[in-house]
C-alpha atoms as a PDB file:
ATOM      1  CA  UNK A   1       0.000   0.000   0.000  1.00  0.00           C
ATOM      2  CA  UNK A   2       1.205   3.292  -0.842  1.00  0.00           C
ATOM      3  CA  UNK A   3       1.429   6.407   1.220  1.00  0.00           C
ATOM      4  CA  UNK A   4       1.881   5.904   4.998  1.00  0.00           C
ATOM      5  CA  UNK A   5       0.895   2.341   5.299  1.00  0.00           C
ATOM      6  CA  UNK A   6       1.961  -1.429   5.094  1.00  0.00           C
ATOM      7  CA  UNK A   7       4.764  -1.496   2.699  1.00  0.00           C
ATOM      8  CA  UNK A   8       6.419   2.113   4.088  1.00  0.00           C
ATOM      9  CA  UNK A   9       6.978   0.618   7.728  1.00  0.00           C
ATOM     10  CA  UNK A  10       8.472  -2.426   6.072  1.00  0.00           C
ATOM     11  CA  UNK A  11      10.918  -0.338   4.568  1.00  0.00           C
ATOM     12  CA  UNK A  12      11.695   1.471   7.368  1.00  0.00           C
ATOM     13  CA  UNK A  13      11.955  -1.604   9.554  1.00  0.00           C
ATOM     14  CA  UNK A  14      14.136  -2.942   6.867  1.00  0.00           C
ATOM     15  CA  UNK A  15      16.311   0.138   6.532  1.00  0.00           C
ATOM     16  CA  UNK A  16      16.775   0.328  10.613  1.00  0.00           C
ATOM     17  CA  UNK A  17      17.867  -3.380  10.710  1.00  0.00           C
ATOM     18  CA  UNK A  18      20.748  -2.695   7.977  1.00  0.00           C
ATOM     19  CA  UNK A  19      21.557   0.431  10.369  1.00  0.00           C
ATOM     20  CA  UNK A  20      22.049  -1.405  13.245  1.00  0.00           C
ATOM     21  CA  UNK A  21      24.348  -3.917  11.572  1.00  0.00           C
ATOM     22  CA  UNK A  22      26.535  -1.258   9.877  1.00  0.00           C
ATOM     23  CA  UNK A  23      26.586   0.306  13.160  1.00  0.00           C
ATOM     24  CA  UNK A  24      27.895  -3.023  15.206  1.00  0.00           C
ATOM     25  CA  UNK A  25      30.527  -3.601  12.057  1.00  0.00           C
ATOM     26  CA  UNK A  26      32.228  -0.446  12.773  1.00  0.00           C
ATOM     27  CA  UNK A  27      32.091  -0.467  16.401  1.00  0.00           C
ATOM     28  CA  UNK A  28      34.143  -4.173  15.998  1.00  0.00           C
ATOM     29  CA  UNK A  29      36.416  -2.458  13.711  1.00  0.00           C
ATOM     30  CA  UNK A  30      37.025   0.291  15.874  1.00  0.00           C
ATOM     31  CA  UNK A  31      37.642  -2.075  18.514  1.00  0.00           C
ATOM     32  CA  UNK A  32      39.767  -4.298  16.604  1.00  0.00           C
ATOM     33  CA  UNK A  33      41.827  -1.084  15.574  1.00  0.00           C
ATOM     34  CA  UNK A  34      43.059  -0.354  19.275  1.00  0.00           C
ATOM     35  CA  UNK A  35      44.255  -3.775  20.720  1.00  0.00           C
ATOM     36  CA  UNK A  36      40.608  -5.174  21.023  1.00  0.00           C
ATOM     37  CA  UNK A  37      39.608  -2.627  24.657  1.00  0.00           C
ATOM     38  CA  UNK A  38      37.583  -0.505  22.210  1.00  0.00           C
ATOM     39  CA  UNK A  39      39.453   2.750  23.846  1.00  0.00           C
ATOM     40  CA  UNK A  40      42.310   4.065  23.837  1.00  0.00           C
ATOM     41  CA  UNK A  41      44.706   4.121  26.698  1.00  0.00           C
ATOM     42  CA  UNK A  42      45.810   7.907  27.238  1.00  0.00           C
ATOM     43  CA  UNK A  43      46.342   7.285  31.044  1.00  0.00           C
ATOM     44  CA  UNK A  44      43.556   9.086  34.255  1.00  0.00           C
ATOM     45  CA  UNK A  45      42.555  12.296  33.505  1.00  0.00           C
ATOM     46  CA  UNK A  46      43.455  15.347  35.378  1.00  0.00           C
ATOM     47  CA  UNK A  47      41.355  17.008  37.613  1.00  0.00           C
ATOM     48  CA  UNK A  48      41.484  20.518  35.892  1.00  0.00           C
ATOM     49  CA  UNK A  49      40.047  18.008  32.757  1.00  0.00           C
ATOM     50  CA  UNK A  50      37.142  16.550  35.074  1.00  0.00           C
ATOM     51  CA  UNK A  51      36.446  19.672  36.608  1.00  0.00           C
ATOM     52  CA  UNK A  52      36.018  21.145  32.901  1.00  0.00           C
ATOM     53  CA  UNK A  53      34.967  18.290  31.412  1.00  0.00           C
ATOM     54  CA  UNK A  54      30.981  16.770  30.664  1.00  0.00           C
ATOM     55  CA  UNK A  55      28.971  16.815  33.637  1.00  0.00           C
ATOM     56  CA  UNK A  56      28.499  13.417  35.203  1.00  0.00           C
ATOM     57  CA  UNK A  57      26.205  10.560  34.488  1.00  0.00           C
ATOM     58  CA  UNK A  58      23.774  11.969  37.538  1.00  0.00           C
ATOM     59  CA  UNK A  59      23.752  15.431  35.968  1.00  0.00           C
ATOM     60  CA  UNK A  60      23.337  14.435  32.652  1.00  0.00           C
ATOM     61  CA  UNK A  61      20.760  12.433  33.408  1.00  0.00           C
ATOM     62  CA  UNK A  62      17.146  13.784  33.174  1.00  0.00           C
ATOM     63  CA  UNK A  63      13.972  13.264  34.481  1.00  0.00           C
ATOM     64  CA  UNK A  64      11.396  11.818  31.335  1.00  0.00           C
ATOM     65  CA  UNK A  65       7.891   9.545  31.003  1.00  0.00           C
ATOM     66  CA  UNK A  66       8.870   6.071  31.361  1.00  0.00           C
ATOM     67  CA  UNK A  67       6.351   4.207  29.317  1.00  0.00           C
ATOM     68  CA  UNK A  68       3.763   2.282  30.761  1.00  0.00           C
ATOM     69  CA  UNK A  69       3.669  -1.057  29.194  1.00  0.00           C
ATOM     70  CA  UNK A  70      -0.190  -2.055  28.568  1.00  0.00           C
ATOM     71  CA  UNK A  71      -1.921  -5.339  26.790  1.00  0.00           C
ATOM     72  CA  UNK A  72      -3.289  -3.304  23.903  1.00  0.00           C
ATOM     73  CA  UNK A  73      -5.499  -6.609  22.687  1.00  0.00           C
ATOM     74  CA  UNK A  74      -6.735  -6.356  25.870  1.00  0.00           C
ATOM     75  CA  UNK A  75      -7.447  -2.814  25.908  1.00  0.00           C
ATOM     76  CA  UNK A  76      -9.348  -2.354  22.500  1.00  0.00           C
ATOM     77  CA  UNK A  77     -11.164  -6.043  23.255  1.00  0.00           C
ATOM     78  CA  UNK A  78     -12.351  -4.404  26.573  1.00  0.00           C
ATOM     79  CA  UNK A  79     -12.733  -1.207  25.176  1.00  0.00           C
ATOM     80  CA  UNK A  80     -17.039   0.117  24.701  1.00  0.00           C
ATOM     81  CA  UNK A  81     -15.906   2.522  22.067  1.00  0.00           C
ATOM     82  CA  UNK A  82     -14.722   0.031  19.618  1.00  0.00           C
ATOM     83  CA  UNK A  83     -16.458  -2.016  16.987  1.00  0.00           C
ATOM     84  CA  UNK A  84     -17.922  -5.688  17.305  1.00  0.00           C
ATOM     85  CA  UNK A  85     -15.756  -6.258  13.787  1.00  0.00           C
ATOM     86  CA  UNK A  86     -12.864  -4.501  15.166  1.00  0.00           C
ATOM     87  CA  UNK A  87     -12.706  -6.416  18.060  1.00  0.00           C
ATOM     88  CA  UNK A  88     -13.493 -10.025  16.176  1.00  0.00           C
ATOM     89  CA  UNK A  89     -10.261  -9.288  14.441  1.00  0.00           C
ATOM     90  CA  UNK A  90      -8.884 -10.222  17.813  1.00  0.00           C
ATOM     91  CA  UNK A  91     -10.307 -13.098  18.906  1.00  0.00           C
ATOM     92  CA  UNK A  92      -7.408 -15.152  18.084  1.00  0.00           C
ATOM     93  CA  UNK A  93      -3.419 -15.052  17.165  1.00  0.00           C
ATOM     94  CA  UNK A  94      -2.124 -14.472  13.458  1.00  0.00           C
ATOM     95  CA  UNK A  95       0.331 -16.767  14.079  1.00  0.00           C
ATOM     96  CA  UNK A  96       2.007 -17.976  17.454  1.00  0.00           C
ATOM     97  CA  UNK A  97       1.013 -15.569  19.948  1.00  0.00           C
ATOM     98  CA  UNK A  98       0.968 -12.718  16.973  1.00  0.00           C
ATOM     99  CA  UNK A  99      -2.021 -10.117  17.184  1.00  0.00           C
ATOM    100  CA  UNK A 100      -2.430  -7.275  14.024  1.00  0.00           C
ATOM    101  CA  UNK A 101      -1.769  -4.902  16.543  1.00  0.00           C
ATOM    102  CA  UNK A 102       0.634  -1.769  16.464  1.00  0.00           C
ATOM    103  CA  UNK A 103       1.750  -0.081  19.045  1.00  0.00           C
ATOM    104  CA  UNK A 104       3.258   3.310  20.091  1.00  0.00           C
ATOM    105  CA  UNK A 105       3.924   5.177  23.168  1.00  0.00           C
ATOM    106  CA  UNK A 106       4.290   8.928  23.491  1.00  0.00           C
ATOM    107  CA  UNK A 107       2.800  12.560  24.450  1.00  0.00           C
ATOM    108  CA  UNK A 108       0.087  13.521  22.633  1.00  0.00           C
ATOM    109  CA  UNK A 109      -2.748  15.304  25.712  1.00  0.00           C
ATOM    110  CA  UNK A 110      -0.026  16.699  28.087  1.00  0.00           C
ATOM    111  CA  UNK A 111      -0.479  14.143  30.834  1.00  0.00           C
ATOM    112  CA  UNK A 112       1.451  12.939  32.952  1.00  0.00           C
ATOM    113  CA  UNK A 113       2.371   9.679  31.131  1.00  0.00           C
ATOM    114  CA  UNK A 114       2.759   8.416  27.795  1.00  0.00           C
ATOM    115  CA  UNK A 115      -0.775   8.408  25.590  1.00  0.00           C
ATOM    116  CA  UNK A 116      -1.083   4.853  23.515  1.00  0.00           C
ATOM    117  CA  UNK A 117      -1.813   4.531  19.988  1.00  0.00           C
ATOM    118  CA  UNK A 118      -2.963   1.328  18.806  1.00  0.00           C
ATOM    119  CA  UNK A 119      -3.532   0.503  15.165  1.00  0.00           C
ATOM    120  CA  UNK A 120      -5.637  -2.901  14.544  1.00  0.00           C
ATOM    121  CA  UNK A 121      -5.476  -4.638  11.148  1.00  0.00           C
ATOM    122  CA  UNK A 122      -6.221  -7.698   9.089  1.00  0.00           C
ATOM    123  CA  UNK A 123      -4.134 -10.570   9.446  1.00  0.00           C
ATOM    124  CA  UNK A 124      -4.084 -11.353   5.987  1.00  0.00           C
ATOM    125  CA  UNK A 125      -3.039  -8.135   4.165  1.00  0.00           C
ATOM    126  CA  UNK A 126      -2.111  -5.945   7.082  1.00  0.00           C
ATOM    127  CA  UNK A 127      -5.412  -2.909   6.267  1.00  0.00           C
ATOM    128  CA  UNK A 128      -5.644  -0.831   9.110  1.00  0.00           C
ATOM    129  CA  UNK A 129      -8.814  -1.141  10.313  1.00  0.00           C
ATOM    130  CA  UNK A 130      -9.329   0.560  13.519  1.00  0.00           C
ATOM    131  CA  UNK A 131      -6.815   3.322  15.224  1.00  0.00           C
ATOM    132  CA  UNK A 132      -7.421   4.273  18.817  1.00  0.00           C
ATOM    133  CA  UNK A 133      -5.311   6.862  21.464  1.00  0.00           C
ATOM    134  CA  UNK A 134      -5.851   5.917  25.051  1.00  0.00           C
ATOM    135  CA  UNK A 135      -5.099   9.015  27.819  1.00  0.00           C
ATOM    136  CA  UNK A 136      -4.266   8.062  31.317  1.00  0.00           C
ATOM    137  CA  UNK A 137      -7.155   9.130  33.757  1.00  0.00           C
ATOM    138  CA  UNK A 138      -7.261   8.442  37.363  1.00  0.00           C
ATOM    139  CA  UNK A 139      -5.049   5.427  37.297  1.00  0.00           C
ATOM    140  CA  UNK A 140      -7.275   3.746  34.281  1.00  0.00           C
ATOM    141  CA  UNK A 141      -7.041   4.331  30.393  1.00  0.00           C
ATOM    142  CA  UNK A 142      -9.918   6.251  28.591  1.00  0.00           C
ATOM    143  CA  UNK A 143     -10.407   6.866  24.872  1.00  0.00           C
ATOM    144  CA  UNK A 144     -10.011   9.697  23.517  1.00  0.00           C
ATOM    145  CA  UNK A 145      -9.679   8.766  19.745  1.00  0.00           C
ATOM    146  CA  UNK A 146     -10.996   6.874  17.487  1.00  0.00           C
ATOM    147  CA  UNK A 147     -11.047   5.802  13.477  1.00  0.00           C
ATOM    148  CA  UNK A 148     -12.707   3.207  12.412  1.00  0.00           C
ATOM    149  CA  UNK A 149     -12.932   3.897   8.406  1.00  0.00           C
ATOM    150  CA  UNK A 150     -10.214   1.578   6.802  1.00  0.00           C
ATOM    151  CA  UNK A 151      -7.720   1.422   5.570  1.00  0.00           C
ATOM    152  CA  UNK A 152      -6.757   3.783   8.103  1.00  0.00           C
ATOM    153  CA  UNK A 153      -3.472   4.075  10.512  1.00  0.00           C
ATOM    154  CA  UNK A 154      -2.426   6.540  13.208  1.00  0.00           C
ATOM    155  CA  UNK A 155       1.097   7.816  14.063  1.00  0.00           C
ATOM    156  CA  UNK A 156       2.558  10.248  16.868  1.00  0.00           C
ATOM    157  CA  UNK A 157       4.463  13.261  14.686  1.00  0.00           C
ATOM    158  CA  UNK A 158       6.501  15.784  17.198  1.00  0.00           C
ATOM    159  CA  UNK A 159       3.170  15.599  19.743  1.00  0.00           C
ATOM    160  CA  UNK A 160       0.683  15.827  16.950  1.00  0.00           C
ATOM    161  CA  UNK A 161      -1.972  12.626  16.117  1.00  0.00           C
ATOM    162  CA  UNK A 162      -1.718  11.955  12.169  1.00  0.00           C
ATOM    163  CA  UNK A 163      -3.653  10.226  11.109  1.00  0.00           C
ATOM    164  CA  UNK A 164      -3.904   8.381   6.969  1.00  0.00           C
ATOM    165  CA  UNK A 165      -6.677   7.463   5.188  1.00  0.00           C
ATOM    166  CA  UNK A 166      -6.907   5.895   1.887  1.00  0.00           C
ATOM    167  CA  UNK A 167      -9.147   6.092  -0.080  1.00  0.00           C
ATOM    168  CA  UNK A 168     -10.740   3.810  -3.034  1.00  0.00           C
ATOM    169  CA  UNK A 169     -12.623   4.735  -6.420  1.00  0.00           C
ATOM    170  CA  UNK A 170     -14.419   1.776  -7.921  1.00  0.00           C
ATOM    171  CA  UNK A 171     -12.636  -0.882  -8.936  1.00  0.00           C
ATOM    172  CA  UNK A 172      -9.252  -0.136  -7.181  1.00  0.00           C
ATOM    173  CA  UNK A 173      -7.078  -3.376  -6.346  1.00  0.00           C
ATOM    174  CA  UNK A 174      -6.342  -2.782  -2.520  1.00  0.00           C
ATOM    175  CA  UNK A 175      -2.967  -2.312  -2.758  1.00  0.00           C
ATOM    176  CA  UNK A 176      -3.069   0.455  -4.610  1.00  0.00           C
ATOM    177  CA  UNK A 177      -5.963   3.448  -4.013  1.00  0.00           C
ATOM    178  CA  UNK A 178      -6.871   6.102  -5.828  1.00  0.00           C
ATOM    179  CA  UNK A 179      -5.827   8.882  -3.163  1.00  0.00           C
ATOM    180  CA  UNK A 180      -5.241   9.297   0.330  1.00  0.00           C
ATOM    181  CA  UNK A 181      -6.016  11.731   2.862  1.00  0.00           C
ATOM    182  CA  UNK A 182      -3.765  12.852   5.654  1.00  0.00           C
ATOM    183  CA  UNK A 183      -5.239  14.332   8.990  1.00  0.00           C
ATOM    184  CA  UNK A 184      -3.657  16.061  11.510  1.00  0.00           C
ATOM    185  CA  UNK A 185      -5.178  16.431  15.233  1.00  0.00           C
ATOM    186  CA  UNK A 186      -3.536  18.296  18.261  1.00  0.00           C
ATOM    187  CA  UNK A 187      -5.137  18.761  21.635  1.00  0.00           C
ATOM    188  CA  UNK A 188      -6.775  21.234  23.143  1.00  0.00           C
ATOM    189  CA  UNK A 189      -7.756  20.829  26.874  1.00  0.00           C
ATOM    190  CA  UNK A 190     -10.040  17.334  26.366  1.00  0.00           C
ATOM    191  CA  UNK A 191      -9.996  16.271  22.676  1.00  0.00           C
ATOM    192  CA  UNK A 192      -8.847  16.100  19.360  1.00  0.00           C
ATOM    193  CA  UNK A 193      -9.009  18.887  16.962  1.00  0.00           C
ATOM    194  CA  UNK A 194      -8.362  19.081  13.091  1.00  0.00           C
ATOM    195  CA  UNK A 195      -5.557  21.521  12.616  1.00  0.00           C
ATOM    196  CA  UNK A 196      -3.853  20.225   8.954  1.00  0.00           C
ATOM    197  CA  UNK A 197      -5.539  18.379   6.314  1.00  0.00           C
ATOM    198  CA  UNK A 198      -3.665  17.049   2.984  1.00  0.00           C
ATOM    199  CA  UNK A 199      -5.134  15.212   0.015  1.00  0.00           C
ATOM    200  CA  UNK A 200      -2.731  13.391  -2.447  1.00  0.00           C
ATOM    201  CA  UNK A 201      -3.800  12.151  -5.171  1.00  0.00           C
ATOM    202  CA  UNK A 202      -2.315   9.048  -7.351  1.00  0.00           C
ATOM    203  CA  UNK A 203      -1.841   7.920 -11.026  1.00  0.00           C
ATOM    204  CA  UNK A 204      -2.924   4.976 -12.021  1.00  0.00           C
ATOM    205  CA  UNK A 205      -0.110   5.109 -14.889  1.00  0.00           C
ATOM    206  CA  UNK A 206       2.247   3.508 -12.278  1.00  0.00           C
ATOM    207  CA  UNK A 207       1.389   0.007 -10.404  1.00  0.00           C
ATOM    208  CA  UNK A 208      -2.313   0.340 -11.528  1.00  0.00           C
ATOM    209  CA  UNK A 209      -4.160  -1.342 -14.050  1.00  0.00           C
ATOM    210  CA  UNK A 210      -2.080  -3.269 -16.711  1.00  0.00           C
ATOM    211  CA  UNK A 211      -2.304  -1.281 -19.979  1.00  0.00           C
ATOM    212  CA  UNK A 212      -3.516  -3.602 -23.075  1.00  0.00           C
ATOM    213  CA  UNK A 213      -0.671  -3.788 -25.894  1.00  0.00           C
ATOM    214  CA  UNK A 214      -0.884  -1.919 -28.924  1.00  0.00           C
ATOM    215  CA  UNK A 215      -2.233  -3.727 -31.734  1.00  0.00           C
ATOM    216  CA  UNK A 216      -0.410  -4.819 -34.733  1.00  0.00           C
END
């Protein structure tokens, strides 16, 4: 799917794995390259140098939300606000002990810990189908979000909710739609309000609809 969905997270994923493993090459280069320690041996330093220096690990350190692990199939299967066909989506396990859920953690209402965004989808071809945000309230999580029109998927952008929708014309093959539309909410004092709205539209030219061959 194009847009923000399905196959853009797989790259991503993808791209983040290769990262990693460049990274850990040249770290066991770098290691290799100074007797196998991974530092180099230049002897204490002074104390003018750790008077001057980087402030410690306590100093450096700051204060920030630790996130509050929750059982999102849990929380949307128990949740009022969501669907009947949402929530049949989840009555069992992909695969293993797999659920089409997606989950992220960060500040989206100001509170006090993280706000949850949980994207459910099909097991089969990954379509969002239902995208919720969950705000701490007195020790319990309440909904304050909700989409329910797929194929549809929610992210956390710098503290704003975006939200994609694509969208279909007749005929479409799923993976590729006509156009999408992409929403984003911010919060002001108890819910969700529009504040940015994009429509992109696609060619068909590319990935669409074979084209018959010219005749002879």
């Amino acid at each position: 799917m194009r847009g923000l969905g399905t196959r853009a997270r797989q790259v991503l994923k993808a791209g983040s794995a290769a990262t990693a493993a460049l990274t850990a090459l040249g770290l066991f280069l770098t290691a290799c390259a100074t007797g196998g320690t991974g530092a180099r041996d230049e002897g204490p330093a002074s104390r003018e140098a750790v008077a001057k220096g980087a402030p410690s690990a306590e100093a450096a350190a700051s204060p920030s939300k630790t996130p509050k692990r929750v059982d999102a199939v849990k929380l949307v299967k128990d949740d009022p606000e969501v669907s009947e066909s949402v929530k049949s989506t989840l009555t069992k396990p992909c695969v293993a002990d797999e659920y089409p859920v997606d989950v992220s953690y960060g500040e989206l209402t100001g509170g006090t810990t993280d706000d949850i965004v949980v994207n459910v989808m099909t097991c089969g071809d990954a379509v969002g189908i239902g995208s919720y945000v969950y705000r701490e309230e007195s020790g319990r999580y309440e909904n304050v979000f909700k989409a329910e029109e797929p194929p549809v998927y929610a992210e956390i952008d710098r503290g704003d909710l975006v939200v994609t929708q694509q969208l279909y014309k007749k005929g479409d093959p799923v993976e590729y739609p006509s156009s999408e539309e992409v929403i984003t909410y911010g919060w002001t004092a108890t819910r969700f309000t529009e504040k940015s709205r994009t429509h992109n539209d696609y060619s068909n030219a590319v990935g669409g609809v074979d084209t018959p061959a010219p005749a002879n």
